[in-house]
C-alpha atoms as a PDB file:
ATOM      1  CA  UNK A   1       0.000   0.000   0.000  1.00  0.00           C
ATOM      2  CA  UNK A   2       1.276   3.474  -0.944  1.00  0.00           C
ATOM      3  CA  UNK A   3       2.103   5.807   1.621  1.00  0.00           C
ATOM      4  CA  UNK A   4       2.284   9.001  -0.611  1.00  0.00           C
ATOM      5  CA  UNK A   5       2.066  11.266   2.717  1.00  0.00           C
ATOM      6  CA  UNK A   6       5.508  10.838   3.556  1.00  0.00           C
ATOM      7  CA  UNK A   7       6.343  12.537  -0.461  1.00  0.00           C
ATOM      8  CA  UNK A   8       4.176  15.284   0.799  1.00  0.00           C
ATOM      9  CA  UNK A   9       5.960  15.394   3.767  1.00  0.00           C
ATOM     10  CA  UNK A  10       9.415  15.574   1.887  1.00  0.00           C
ATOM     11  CA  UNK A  11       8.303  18.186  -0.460  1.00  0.00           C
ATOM     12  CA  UNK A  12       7.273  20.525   2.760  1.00  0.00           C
ATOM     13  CA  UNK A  13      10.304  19.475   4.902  1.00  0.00           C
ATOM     14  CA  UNK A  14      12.353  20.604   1.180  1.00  0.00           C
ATOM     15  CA  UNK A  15      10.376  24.220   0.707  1.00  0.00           C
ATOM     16  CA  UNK A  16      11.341  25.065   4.134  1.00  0.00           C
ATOM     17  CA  UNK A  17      14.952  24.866   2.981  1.00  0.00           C
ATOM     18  CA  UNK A  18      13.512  26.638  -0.041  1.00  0.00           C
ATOM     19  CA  UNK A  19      15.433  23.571  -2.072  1.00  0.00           C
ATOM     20  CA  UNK A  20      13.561  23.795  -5.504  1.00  0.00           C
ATOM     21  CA  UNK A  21      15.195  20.691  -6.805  1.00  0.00           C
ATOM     22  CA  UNK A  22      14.250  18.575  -3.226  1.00  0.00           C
ATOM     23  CA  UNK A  23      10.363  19.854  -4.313  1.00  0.00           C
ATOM     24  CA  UNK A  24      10.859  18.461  -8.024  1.00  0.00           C
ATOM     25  CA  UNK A  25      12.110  15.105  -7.366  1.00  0.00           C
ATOM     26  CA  UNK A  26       8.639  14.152  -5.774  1.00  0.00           C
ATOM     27  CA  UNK A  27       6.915  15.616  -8.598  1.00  0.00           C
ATOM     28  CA  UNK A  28       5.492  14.105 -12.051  1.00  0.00           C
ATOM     29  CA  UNK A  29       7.131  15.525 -15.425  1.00  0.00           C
ATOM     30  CA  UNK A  30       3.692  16.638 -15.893  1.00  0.00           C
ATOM     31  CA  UNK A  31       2.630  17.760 -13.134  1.00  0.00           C
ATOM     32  CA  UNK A  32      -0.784  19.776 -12.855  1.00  0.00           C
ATOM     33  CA  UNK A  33      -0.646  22.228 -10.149  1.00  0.00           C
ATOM     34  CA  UNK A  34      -3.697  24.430  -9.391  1.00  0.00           C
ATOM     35  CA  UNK A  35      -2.308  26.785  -6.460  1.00  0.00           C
ATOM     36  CA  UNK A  36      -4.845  29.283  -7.213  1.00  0.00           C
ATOM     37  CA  UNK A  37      -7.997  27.917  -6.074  1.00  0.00           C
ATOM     38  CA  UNK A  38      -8.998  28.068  -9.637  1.00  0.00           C
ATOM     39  CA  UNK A  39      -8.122  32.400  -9.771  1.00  0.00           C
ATOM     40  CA  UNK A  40      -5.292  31.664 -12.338  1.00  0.00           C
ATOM     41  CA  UNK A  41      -4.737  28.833 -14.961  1.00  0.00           C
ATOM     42  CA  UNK A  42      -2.614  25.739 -13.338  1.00  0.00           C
ATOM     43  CA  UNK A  43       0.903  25.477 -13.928  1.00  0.00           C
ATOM     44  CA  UNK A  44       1.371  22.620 -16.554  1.00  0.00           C
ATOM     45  CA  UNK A  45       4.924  20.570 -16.654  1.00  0.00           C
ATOM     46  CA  UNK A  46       7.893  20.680 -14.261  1.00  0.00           C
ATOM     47  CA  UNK A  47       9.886  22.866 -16.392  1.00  0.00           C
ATOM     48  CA  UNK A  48       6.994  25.938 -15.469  1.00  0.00           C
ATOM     49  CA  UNK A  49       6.850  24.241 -11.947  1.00  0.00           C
ATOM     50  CA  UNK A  50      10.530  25.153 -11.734  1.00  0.00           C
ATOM     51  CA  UNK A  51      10.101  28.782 -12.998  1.00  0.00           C
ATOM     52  CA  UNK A  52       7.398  29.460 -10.477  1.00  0.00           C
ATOM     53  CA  UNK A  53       8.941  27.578  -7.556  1.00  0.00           C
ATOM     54  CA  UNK A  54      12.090  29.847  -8.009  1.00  0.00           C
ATOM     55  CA  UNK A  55       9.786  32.844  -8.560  1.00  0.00           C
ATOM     56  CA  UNK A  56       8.452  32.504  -4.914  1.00  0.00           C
ATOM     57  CA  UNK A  57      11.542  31.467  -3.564  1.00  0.00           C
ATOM     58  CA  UNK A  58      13.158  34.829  -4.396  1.00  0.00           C
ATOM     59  CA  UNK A  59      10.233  36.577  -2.242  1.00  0.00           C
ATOM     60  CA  UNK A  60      10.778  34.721   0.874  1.00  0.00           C
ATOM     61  CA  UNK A  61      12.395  34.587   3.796  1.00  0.00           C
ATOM     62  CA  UNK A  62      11.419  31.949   5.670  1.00  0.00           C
ATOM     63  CA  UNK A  63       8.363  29.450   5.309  1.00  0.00           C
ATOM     64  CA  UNK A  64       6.491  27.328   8.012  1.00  0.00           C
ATOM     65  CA  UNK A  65       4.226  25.367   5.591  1.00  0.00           C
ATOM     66  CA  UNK A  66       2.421  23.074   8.138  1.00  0.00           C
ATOM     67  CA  UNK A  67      -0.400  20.325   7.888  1.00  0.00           C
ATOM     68  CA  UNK A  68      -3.376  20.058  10.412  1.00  0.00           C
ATOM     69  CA  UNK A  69      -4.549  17.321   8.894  1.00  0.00           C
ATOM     70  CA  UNK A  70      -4.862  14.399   6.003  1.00  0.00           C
ATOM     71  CA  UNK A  71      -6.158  11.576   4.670  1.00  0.00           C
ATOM     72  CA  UNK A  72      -4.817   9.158   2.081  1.00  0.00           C
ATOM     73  CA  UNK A  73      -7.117   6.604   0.230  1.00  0.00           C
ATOM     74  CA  UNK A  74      -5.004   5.043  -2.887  1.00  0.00           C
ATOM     75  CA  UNK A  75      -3.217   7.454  -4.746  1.00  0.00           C
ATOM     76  CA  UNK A  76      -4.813  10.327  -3.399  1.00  0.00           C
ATOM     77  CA  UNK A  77      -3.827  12.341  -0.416  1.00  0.00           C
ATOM     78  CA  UNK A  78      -6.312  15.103   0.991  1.00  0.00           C
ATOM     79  CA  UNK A  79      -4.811  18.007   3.389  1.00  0.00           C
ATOM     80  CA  UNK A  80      -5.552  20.844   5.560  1.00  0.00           C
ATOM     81  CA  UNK A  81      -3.164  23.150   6.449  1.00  0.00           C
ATOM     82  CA  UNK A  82      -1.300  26.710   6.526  1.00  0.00           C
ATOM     83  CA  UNK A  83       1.154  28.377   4.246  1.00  0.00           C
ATOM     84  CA  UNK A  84       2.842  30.719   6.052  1.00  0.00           C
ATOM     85  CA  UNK A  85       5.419  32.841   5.504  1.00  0.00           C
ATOM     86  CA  UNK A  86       7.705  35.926   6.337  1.00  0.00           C
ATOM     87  CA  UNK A  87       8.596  37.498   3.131  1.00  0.00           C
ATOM     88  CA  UNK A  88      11.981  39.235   2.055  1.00  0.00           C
ATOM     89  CA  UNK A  89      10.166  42.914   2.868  1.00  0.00           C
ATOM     90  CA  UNK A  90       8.794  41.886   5.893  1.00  0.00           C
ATOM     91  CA  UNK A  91       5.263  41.233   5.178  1.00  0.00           C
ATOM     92  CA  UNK A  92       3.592  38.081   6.752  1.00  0.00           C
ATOM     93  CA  UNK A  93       1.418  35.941   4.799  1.00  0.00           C
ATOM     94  CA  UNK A  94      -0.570  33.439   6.819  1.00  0.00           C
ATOM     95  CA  UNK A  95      -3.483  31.886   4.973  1.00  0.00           C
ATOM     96  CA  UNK A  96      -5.485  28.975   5.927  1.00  0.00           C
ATOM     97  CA  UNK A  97      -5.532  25.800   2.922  1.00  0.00           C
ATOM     98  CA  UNK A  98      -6.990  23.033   1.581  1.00  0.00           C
ATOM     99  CA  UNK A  99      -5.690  20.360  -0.870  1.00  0.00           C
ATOM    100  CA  UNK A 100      -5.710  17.152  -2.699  1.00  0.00           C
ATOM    101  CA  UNK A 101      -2.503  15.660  -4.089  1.00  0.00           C
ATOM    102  CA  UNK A 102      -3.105  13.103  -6.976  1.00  0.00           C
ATOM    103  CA  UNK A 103       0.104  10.354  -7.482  1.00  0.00           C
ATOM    104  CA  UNK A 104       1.212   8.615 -10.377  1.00  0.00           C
ATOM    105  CA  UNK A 105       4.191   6.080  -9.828  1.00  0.00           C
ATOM    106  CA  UNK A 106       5.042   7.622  -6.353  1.00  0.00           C
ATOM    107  CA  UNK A 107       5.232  11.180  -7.482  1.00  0.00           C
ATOM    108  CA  UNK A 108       2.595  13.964  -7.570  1.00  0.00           C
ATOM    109  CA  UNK A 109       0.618  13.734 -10.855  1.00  0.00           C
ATOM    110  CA  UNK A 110      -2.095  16.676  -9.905  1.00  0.00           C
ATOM    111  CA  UNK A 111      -1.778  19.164  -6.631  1.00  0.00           C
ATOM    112  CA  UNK A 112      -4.795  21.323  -6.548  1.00  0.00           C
ATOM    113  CA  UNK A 113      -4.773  23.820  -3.719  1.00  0.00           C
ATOM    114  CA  UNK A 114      -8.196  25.699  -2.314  1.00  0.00           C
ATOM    115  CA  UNK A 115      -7.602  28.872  -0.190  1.00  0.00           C
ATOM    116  CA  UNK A 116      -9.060  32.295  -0.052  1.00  0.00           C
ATOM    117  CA  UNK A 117      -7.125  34.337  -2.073  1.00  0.00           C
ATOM    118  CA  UNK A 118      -8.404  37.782  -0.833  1.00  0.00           C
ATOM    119  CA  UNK A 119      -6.920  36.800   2.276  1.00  0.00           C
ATOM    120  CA  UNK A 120      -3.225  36.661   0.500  1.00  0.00           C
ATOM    121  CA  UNK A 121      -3.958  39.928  -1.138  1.00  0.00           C
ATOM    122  CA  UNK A 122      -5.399  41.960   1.909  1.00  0.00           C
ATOM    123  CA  UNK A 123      -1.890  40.579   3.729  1.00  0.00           C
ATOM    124  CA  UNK A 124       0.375  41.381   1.003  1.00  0.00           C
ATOM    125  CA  UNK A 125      -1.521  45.290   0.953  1.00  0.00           C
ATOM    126  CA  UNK A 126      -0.216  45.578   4.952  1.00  0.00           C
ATOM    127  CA  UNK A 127      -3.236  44.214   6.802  1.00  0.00           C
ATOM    128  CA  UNK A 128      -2.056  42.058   9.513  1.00  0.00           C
ATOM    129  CA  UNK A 129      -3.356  38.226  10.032  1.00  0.00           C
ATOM    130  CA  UNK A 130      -6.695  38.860  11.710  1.00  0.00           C
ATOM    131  CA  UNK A 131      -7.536  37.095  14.746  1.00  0.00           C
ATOM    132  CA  UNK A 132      -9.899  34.667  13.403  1.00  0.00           C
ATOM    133  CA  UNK A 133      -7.247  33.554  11.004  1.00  0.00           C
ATOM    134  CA  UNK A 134      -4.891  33.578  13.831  1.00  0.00           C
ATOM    135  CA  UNK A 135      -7.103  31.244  15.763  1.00  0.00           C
ATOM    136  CA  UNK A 136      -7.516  29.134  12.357  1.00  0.00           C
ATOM    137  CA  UNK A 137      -3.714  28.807  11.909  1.00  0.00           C
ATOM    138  CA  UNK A 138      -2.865  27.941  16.197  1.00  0.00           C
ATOM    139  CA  UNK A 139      -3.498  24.314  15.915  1.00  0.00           C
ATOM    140  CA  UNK A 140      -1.300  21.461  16.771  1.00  0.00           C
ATOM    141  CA  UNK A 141       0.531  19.727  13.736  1.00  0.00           C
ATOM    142  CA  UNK A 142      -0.317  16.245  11.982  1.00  0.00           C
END
């Protein structure tokens, strides 16, 4: 039986050493990723993975990327979490997330990603976490 939560587990233990090529190697040559929630198109293959991976990485600081919860039935894993963030100009970003990770031959095939994207954009503008987000995001790791 698969147990494609320790991938996803290697993929956030390598973004928190912002190690692009650690991300990659757990991910399918072409690899769907919707990280929008649907706001922008997906990014298709691991060459534009790449691009956009290095993109963000340039813009932050330091990550804490953390899981609240999951569940894995075949080759799908399903996640809550938080990406969270300190970017290089000091702004936070701390937004609440949930996901389902699709695997093909122990690798991620699909990633689609479903968070509030106002949320991003209100935090990115100066507005500080709120308190109800706070209180989403102070939970104890899976």
């Amino acid at each position: 039986m698969a147990n494609n939560i320790n991938v996803l587990r290697a993929i956030i233990a390598a973004w928190a050493r912002q190690d692009v090529e650690g991300v990659l190697e757990h991910l399918h040559e072409d690899i769907t990723w919707n990280n929008s929630g649907g706001v922008r198109k997906p990014v298709q293959g691991k060459a534009a993975m790449r691009k956009a991976l290095e993109s963000m990485k340039g813009t932050i600081k330091e990550s804490n990327w953390r899981l609240f919860g999951w569940a894995e039935v075949g080759n799908t894993v399903w996640m809550e979490g938080a990406d969270e963030f300190m970017r290089n100009d000091g702004i936070r970003i701390a937004v609440p997330y949930a996901g389902t990770l699709e695997f093909e031959d122990g690798v991620v095939r699909i990633w689609r990603e479903y968070f509030d994207g106002r949320l991003q954009e209100k935090q990115l503008a100066g507005e500080p976490v709120s308190e109800h987000v706070e209180a989403m995001l102070d939970r104890p790791t899976a």
